[in-house]
PDB file of N, CA and C in Angstrom:
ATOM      1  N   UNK A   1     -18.038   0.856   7.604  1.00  0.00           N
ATOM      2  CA  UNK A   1     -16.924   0.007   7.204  1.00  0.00           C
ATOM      3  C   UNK A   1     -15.626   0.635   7.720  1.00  0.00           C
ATOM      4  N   UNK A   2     -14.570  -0.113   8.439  1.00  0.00           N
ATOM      5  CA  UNK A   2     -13.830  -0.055   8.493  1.00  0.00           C
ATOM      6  C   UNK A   2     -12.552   0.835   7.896  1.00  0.00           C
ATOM      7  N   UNK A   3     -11.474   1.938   8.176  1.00  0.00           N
ATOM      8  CA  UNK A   3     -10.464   2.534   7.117  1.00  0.00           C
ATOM      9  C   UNK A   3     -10.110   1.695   6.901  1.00  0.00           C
ATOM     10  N   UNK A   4      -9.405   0.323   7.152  1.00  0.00           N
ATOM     11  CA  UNK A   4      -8.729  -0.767   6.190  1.00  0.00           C
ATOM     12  C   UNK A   4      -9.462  -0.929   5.483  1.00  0.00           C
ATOM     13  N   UNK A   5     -10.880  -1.702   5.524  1.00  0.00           N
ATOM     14  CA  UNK A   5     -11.576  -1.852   4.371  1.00  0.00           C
ATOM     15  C   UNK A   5     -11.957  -0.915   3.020  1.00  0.00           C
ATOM     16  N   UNK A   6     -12.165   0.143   3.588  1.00  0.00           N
ATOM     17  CA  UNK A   6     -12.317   1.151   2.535  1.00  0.00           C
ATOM     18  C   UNK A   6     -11.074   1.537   1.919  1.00  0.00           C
ATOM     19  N   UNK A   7     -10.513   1.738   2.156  1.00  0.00           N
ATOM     20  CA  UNK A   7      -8.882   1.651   1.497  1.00  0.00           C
ATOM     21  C   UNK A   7      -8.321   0.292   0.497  1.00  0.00           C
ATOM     22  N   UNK A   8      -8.332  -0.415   0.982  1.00  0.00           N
ATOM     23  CA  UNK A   8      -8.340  -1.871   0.755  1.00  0.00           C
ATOM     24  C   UNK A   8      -9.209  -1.663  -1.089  1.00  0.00           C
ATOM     25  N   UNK A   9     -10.408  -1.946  -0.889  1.00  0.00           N
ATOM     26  CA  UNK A   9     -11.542  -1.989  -1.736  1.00  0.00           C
ATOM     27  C   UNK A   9     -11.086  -0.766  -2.585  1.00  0.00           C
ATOM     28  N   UNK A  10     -10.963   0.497  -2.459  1.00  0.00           N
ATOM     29  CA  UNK A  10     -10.843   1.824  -3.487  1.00  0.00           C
ATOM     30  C   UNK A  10      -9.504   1.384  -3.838  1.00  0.00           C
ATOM     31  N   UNK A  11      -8.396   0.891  -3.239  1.00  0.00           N
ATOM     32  CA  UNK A  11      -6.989   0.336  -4.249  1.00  0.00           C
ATOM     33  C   UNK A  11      -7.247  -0.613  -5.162  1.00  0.00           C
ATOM     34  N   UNK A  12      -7.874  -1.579  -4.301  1.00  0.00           N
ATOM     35  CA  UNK A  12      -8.082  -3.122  -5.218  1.00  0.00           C
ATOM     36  C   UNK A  12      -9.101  -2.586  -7.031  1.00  0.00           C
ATOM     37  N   UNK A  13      -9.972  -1.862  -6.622  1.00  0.00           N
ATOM     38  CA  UNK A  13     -10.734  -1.228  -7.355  1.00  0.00           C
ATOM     39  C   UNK A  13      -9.758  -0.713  -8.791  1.00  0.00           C
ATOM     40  N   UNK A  14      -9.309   0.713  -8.083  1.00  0.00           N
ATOM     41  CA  UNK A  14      -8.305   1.290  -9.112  1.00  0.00           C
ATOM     42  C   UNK A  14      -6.770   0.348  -9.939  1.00  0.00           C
ATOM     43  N   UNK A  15      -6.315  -0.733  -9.012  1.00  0.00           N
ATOM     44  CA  UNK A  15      -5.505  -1.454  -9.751  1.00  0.00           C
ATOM     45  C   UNK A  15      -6.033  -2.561 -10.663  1.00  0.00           C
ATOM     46  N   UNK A  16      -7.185  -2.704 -10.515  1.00  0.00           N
ATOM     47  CA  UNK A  16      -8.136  -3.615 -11.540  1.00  0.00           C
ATOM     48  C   UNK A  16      -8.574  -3.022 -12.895  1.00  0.00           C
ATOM     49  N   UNK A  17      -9.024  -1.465 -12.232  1.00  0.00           N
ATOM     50  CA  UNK A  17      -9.206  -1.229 -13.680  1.00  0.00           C
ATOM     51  C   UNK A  17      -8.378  -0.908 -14.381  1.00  0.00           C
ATOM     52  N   UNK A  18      -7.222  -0.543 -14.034  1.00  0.00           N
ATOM     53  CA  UNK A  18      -5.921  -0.578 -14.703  1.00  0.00           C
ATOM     54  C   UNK A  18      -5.090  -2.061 -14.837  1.00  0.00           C
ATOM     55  N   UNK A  19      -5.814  -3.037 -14.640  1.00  0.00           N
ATOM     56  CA  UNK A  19      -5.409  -4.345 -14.773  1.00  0.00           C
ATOM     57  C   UNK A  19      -4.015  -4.342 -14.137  1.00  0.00           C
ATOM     58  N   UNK A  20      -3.481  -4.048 -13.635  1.00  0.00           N
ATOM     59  CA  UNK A  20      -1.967  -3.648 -12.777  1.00  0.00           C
ATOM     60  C   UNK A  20      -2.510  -4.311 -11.821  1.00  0.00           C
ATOM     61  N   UNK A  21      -3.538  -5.226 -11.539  1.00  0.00           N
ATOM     62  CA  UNK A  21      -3.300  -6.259  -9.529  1.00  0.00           C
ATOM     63  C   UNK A  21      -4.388  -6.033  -8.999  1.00  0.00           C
ATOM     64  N   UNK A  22      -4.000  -6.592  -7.443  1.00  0.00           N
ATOM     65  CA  UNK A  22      -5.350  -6.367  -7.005  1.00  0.00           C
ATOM     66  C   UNK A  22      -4.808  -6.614  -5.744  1.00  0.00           C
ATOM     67  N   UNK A  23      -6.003  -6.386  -4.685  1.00  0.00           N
ATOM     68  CA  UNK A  23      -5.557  -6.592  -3.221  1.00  0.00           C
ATOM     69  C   UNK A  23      -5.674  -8.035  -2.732  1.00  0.00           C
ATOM     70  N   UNK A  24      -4.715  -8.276  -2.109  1.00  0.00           N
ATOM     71  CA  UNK A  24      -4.721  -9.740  -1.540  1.00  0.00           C
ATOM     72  C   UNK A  24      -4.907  -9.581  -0.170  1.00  0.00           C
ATOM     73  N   UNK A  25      -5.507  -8.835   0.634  1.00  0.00           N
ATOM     74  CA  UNK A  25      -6.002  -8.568   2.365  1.00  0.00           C
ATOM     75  C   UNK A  25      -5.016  -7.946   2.420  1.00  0.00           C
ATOM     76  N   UNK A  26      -5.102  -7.852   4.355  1.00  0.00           N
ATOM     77  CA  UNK A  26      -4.383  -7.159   5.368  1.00  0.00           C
ATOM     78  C   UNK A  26      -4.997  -7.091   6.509  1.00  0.00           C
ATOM     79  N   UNK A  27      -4.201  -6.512   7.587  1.00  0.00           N
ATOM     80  CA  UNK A  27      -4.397  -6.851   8.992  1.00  0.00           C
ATOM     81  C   UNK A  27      -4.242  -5.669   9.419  1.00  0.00           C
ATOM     82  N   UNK A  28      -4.540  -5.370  10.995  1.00  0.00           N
ATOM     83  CA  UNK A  28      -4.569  -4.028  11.780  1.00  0.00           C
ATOM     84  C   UNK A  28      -4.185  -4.586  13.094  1.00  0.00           C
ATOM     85  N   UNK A  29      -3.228  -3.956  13.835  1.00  0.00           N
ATOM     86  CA  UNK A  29      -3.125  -4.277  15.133  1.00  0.00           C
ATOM     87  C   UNK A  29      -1.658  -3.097  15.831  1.00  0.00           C
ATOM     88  N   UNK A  30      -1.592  -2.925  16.576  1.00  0.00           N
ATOM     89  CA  UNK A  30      -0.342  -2.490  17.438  1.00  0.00           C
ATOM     90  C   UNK A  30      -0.226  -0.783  16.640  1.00  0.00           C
ATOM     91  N   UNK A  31      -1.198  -0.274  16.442  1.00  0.00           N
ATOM     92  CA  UNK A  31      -1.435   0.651  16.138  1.00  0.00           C
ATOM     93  C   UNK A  31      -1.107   1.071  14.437  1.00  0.00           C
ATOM     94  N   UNK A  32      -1.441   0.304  13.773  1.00  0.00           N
ATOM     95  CA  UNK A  32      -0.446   0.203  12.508  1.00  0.00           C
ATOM     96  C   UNK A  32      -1.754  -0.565  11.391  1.00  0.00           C
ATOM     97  N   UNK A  33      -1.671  -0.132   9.921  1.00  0.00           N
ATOM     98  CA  UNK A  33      -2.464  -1.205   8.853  1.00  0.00           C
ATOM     99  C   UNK A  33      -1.742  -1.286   8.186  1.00  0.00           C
ATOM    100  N   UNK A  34      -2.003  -2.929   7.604  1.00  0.00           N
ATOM    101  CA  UNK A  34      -1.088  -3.207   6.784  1.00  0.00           C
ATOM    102  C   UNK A  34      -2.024  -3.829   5.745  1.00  0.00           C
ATOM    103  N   UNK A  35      -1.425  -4.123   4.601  1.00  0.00           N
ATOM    104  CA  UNK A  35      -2.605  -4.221   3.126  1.00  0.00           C
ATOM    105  C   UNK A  35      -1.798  -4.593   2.112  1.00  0.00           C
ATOM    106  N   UNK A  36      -1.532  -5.385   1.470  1.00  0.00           N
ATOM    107  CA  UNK A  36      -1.226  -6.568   0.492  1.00  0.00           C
ATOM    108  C   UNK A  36      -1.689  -6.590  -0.736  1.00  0.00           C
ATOM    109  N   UNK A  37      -0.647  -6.159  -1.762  1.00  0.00           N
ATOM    110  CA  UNK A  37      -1.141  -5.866  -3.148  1.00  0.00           C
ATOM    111  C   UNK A  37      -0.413  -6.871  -3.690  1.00  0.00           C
ATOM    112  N   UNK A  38      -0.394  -7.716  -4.795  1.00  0.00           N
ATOM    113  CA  UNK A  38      -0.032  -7.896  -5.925  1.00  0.00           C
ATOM    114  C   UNK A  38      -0.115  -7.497  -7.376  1.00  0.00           C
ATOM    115  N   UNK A  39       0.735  -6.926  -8.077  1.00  0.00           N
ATOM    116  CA  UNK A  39       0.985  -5.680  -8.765  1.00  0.00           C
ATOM    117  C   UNK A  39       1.975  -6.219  -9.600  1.00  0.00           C
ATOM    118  N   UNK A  40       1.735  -5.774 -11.518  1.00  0.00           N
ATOM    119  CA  UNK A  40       2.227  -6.413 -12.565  1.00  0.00           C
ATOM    120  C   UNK A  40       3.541  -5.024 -12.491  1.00  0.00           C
ATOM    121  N   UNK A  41       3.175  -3.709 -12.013  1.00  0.00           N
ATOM    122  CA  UNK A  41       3.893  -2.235 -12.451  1.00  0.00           C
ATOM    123  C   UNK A  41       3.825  -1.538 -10.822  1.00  0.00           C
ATOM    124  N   UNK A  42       5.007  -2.173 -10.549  1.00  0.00           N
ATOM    125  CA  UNK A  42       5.728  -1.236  -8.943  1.00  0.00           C
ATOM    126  C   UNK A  42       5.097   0.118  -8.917  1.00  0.00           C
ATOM    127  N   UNK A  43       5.465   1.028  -9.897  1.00  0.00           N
ATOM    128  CA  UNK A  43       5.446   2.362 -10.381  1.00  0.00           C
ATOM    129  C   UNK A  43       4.066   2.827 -10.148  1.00  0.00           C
ATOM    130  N   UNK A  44       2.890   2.206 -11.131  1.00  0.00           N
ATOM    131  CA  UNK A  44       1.754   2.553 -11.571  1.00  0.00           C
ATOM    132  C   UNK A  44       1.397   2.225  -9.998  1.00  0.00           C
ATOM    133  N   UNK A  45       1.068   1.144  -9.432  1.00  0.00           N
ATOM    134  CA  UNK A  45       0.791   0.912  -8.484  1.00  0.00           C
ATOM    135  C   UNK A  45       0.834   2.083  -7.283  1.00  0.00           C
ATOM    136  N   UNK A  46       1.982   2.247  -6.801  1.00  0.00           N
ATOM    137  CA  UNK A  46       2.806   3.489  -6.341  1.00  0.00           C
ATOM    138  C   UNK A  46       1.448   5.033  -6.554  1.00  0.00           C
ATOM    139  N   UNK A  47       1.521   5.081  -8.121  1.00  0.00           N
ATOM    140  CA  UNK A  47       0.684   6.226  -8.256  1.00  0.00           C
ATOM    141  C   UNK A  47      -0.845   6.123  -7.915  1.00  0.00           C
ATOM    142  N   UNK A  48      -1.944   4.700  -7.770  1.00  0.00           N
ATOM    143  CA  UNK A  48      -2.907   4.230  -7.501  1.00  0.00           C
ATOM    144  C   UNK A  48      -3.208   4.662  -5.990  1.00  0.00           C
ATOM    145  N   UNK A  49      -1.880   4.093  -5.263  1.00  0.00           N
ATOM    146  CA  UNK A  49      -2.287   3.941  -3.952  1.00  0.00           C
ATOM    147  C   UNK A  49      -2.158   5.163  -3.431  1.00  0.00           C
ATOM    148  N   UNK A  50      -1.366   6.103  -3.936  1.00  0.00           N
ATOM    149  CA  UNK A  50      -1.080   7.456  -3.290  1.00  0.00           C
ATOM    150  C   UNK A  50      -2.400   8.216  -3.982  1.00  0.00           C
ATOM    151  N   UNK A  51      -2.983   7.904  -4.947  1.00  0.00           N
ATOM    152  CA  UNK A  51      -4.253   8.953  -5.043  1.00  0.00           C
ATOM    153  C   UNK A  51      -5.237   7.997  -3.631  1.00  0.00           C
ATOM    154  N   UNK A  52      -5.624   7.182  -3.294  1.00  0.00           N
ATOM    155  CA  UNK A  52      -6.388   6.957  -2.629  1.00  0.00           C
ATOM    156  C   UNK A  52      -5.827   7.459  -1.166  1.00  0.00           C
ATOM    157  N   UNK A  53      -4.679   7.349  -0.847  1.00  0.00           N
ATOM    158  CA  UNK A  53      -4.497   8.389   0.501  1.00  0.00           C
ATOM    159  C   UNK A  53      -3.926   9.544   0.311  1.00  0.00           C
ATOM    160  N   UNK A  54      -3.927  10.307  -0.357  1.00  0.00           N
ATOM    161  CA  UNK A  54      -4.617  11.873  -0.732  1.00  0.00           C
ATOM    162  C   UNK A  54      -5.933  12.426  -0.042  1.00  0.00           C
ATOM    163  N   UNK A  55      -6.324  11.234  -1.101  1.00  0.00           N
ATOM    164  CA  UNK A  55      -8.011  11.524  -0.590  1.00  0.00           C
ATOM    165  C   UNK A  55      -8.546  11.626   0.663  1.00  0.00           C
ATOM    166  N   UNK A  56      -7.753  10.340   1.286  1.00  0.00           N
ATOM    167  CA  UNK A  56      -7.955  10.391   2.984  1.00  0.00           C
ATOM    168  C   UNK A  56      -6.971  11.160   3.795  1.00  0.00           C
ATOM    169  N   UNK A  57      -5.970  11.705   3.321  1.00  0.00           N
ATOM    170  CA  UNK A  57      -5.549  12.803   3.467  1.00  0.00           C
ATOM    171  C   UNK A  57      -4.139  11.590   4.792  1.00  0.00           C
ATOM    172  N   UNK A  58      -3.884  10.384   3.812  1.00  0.00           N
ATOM    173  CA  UNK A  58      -2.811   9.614   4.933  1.00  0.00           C
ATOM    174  C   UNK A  58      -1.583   9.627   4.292  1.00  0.00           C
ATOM    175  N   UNK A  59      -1.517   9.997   3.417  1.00  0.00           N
ATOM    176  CA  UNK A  59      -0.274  10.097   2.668  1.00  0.00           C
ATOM    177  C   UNK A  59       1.113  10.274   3.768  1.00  0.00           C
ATOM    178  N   UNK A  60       1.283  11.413   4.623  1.00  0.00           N
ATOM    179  CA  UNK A  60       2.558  11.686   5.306  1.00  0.00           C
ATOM    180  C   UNK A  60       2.417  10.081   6.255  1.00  0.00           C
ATOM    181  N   UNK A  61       1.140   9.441   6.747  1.00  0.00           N
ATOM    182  CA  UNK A  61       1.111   8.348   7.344  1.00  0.00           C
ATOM    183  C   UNK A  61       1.981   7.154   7.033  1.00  0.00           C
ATOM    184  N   UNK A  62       1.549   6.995   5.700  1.00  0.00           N
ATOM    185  CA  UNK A  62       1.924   5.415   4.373  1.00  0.00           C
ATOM    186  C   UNK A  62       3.670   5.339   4.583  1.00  0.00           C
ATOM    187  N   UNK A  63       3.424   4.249   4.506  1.00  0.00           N
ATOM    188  CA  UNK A  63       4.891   3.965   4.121  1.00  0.00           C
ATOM    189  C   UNK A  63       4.861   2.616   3.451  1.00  0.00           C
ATOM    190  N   UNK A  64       4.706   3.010   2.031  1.00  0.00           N
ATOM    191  CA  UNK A  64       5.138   1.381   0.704  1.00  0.00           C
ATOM    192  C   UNK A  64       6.463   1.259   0.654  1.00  0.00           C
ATOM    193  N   UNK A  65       6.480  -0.311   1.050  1.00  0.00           N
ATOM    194  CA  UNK A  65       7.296  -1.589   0.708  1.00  0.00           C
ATOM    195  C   UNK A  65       7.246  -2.278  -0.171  1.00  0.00           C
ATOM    196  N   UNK A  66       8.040  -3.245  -0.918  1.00  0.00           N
ATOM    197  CA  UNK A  66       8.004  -4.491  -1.591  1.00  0.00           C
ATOM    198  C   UNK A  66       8.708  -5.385  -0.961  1.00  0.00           C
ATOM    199  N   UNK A  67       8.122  -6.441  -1.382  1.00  0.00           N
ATOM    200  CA  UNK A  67       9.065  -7.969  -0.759  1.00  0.00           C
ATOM    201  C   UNK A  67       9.517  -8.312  -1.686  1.00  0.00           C
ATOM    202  N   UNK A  68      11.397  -8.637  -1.854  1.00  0.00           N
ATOM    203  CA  UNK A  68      11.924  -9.214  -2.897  1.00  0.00           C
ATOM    204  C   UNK A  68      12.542  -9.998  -2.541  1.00  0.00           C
ATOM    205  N   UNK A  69      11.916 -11.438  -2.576  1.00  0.00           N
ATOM    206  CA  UNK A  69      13.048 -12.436  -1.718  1.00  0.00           C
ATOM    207  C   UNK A  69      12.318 -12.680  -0.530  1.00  0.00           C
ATOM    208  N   UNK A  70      13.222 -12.552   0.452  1.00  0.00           N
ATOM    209  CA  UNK A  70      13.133 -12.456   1.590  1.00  0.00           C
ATOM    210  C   UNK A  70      13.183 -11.058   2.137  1.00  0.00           C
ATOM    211  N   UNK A  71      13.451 -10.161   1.491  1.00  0.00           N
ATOM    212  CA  UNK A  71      14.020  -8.712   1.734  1.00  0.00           C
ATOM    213  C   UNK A  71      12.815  -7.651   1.362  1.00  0.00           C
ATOM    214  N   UNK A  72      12.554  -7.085   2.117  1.00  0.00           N
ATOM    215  CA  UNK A  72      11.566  -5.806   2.136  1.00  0.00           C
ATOM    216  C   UNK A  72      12.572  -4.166   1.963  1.00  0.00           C
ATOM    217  N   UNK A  73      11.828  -3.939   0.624  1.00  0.00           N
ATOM    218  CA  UNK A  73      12.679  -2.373   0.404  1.00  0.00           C
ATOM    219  C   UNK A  73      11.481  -1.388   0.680  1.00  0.00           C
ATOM    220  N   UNK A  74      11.565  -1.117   1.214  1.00  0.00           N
ATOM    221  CA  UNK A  74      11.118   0.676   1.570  1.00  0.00           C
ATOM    222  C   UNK A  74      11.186   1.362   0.486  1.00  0.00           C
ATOM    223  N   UNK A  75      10.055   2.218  -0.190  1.00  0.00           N
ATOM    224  CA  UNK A  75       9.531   2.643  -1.269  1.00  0.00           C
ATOM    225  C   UNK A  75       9.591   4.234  -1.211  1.00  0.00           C
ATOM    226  N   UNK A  76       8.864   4.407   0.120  1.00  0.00           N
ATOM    227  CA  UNK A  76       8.133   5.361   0.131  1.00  0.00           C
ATOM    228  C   UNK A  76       7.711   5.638   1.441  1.00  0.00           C
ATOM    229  N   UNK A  77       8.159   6.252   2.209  1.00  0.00           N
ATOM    230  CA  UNK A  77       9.065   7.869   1.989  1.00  0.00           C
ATOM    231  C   UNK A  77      10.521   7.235   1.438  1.00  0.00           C
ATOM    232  N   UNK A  78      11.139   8.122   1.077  1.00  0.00           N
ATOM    233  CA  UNK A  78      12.450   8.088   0.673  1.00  0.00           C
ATOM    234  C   UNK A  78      13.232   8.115   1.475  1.00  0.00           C
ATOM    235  N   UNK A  79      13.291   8.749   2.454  1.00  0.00           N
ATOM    236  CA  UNK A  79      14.632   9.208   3.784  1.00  0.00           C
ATOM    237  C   UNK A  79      13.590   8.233   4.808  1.00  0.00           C
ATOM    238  N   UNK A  80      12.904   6.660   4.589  1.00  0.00           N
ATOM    239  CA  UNK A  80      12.465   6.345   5.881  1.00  0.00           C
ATOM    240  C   UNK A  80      13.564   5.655   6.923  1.00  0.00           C
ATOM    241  N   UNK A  81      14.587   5.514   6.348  1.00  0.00           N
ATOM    242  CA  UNK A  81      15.851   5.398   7.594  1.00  0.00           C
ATOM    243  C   UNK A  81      15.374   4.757   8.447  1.00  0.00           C
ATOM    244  N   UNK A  82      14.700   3.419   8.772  1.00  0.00           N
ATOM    245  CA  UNK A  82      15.162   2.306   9.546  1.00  0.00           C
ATOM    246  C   UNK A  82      14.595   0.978   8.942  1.00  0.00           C
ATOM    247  N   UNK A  83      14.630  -0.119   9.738  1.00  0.00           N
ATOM    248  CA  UNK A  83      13.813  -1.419   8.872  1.00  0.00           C
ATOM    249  C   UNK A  83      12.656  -1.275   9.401  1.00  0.00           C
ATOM    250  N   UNK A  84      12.049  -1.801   7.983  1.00  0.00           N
ATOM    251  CA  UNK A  84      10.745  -2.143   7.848  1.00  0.00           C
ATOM    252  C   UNK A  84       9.967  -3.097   8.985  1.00  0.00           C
ATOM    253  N   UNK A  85       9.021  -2.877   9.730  1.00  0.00           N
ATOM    254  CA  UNK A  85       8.053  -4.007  10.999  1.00  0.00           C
ATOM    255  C   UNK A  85       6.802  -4.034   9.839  1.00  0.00           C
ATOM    256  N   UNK A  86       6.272  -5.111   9.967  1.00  0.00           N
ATOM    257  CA  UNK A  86       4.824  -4.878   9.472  1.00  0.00           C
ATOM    258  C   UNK A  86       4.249  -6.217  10.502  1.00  0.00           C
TER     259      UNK A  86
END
């Protein structure tokens, strides 16, 4: 299986059993994955997805967004200093 998929599935997993969301897909292309949560707790969420890339050891990789609006804020890293592509 696929790293999107397995990633994908171990988030969707952990935000379920914490009833906090679940994964709604994602796509791979131009060297980049992207993966689609809907999520009741920004925060909790946040802490879900960063234990699962720990594990895979992608953490310095990730970079979480939210869409508010029309507007995508950058989460995570903190100093990511430019706009968001997905």
């Amino acid at each position: 299986m696929a790293l999107r998929h397995k990633l994908e599935d171990e988030i969707d997993s952990e935000l379920k059993r914490e009833e906090n969301g679940y994964c709604d897909g994602g796509d791979i292309g131009s060297g980049t994955i992207n993966m689609y949560f809907n999520v009741k707790d920004v925060g909790r969420a946040i802490k879900s997805i960063n234990k699962s890339l720990q594990r895979k050891k992608l953490t310095d990789k990730a970079v979480i967004a939210q869409r508010i609006g029309e507007d995508i804020e950058v989460l995570q890293p903190n100093n990511y200093g430019r706009p968001f592509e997905y």
